[in-house]
N, C-alpha and C. Protein backbone atom coordinates (compact mmCIF):
# COMPACT_ATOMS: atom_id res chain seq x y z
N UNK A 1 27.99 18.33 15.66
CA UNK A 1 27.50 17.22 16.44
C UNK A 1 26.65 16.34 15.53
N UNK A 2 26.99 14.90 15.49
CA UNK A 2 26.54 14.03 14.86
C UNK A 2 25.72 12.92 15.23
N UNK A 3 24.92 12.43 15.18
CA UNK A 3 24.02 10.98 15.86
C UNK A 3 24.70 9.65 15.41
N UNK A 4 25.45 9.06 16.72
CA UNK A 4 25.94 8.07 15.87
C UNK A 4 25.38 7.00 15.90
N UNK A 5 24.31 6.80 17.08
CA UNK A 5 23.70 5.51 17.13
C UNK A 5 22.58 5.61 18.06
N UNK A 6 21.43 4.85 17.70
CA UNK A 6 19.71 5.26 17.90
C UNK A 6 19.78 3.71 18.69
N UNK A 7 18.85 3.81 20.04
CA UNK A 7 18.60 2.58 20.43
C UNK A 7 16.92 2.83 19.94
N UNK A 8 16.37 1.76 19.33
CA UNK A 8 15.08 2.15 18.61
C UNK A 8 13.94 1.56 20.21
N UNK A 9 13.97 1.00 20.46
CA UNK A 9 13.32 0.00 21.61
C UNK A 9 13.29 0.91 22.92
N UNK A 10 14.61 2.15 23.50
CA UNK A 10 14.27 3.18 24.36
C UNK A 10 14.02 4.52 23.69
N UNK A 11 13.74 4.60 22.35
CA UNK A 11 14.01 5.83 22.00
C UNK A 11 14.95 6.82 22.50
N UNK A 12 16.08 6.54 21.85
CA UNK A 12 17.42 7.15 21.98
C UNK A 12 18.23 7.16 21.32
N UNK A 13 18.88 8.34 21.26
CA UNK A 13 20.40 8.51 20.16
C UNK A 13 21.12 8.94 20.67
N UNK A 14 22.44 8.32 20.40
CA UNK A 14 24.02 8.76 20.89
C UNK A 14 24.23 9.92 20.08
N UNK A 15 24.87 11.20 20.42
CA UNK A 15 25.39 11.20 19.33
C UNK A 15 27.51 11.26 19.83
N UNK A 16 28.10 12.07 18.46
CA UNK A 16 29.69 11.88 18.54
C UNK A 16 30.20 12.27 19.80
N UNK A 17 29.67 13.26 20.76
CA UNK A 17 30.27 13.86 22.20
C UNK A 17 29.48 13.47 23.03
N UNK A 18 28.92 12.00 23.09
CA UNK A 18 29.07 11.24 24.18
C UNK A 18 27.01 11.68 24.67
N UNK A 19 26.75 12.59 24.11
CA UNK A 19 25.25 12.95 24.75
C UNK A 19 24.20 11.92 24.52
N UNK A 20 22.85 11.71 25.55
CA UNK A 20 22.03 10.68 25.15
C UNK A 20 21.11 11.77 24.66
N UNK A 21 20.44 11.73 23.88
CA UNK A 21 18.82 12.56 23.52
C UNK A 21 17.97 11.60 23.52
N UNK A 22 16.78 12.36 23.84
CA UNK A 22 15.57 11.28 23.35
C UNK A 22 14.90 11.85 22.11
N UNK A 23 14.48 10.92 21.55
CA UNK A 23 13.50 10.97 20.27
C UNK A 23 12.73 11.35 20.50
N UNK A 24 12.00 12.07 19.35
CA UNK A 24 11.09 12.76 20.08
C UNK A 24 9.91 12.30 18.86
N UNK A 25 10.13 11.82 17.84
CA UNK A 25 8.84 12.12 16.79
C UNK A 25 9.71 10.55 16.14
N UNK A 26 8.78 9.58 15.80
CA UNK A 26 8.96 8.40 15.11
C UNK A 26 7.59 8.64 13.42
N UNK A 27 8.59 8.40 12.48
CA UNK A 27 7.61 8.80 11.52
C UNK A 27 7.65 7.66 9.85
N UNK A 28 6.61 7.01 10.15
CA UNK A 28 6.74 5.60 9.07
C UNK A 28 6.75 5.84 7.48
N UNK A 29 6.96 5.41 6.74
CA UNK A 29 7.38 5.22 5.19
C UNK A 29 6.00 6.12 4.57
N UNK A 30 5.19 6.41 5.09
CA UNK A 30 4.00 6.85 4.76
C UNK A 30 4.22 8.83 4.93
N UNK A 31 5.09 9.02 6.01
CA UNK A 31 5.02 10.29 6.56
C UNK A 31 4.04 10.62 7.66
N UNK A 32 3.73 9.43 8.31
CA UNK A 32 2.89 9.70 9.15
C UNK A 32 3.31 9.23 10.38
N UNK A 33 3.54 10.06 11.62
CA UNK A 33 3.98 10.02 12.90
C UNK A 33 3.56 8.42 13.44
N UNK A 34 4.31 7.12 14.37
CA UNK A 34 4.03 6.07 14.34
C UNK A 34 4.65 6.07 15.72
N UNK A 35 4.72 4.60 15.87
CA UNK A 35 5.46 4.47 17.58
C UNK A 35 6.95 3.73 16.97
N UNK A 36 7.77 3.88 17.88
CA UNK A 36 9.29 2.60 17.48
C UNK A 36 8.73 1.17 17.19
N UNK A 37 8.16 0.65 17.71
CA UNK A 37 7.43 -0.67 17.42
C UNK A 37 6.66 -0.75 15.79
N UNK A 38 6.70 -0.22 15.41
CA UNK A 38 5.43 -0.04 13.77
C UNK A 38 6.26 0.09 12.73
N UNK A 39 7.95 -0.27 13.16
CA UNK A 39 8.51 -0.40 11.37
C UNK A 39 9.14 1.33 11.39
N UNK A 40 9.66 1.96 12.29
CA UNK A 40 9.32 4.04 12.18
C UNK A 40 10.58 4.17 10.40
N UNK A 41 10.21 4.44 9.37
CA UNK A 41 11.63 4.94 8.72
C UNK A 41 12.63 5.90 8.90
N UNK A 42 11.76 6.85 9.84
CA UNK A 42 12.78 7.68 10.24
C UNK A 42 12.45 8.83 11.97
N UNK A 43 13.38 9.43 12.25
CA UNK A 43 13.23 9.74 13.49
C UNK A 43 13.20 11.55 13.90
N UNK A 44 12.79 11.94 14.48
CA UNK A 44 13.38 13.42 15.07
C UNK A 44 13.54 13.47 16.29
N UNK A 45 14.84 14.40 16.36
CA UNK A 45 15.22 14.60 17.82
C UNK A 45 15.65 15.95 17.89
N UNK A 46 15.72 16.46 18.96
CA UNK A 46 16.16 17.79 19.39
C UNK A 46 17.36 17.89 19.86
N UNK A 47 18.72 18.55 19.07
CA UNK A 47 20.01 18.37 19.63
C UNK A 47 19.89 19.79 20.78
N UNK A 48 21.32 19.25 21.08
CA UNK A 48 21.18 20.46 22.61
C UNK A 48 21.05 21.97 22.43
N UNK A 49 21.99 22.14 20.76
CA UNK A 49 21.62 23.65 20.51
C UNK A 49 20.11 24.07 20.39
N UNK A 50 18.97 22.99 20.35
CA UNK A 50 18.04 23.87 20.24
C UNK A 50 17.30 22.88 18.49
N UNK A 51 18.60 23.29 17.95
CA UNK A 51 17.97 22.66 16.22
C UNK A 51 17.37 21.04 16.12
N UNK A 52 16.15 21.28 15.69
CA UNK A 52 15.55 19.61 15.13
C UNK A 52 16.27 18.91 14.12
N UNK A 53 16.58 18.25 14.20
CA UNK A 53 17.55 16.96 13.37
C UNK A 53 16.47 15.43 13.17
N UNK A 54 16.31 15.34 11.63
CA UNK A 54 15.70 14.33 11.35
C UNK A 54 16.55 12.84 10.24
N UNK A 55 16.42 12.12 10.67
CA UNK A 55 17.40 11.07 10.31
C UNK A 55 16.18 9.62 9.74
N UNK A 56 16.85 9.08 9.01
CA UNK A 56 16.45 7.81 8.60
C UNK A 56 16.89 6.90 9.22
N UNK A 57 15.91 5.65 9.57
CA UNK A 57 16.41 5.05 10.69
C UNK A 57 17.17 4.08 9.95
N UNK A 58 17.46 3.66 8.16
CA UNK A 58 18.56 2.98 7.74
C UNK A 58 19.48 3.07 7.42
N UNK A 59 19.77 4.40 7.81
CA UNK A 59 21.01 4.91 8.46
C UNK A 59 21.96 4.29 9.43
N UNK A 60 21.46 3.25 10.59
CA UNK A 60 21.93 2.97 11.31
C UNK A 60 21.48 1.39 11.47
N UNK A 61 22.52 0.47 11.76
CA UNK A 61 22.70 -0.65 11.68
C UNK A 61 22.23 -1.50 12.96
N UNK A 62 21.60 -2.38 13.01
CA UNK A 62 21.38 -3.54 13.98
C UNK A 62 22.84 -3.45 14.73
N UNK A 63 23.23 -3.64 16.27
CA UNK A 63 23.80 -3.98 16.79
C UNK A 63 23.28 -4.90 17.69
N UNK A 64 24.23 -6.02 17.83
CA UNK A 64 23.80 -7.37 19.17
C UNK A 64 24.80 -7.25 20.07
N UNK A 65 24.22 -6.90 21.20
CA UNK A 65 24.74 -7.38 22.41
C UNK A 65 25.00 -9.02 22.69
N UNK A 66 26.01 -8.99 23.43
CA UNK A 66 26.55 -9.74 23.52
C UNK A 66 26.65 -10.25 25.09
């Protein structure tokens, strides 16, 4: 199971089988825990097995609604 896409503004990630998670830990260029609003470089979330999964948030690309 993979994260394919983070809404940064609800704290949330898709990942590949369709699940929403929430974020749980936003953490800035410094290493220090921040809010989504403060620039976060990267994120943690808790997948369903249980395991913490931490990701960089430029990993994932601006999308615009339309």
């Amino acid at each position: 199971m993979n994260i394919e896409a983070i809404n940064q503004s609800q704290g949330l990630a898709l990942t590949d089988t369709g699940e929403t998670l929430v974020i749980d830990t936003w953490i800035d260029s410094s290493g220090d825990e921040c809010t989504a609003d403060d620039n976060p470089a990267a994120f943690v979330v808790q997948m369903p097995n249980g395991m913490w999964v931490g990701a960089l948030v430029a990993n994932y690309e601006p999308a615009t609604i339309q």
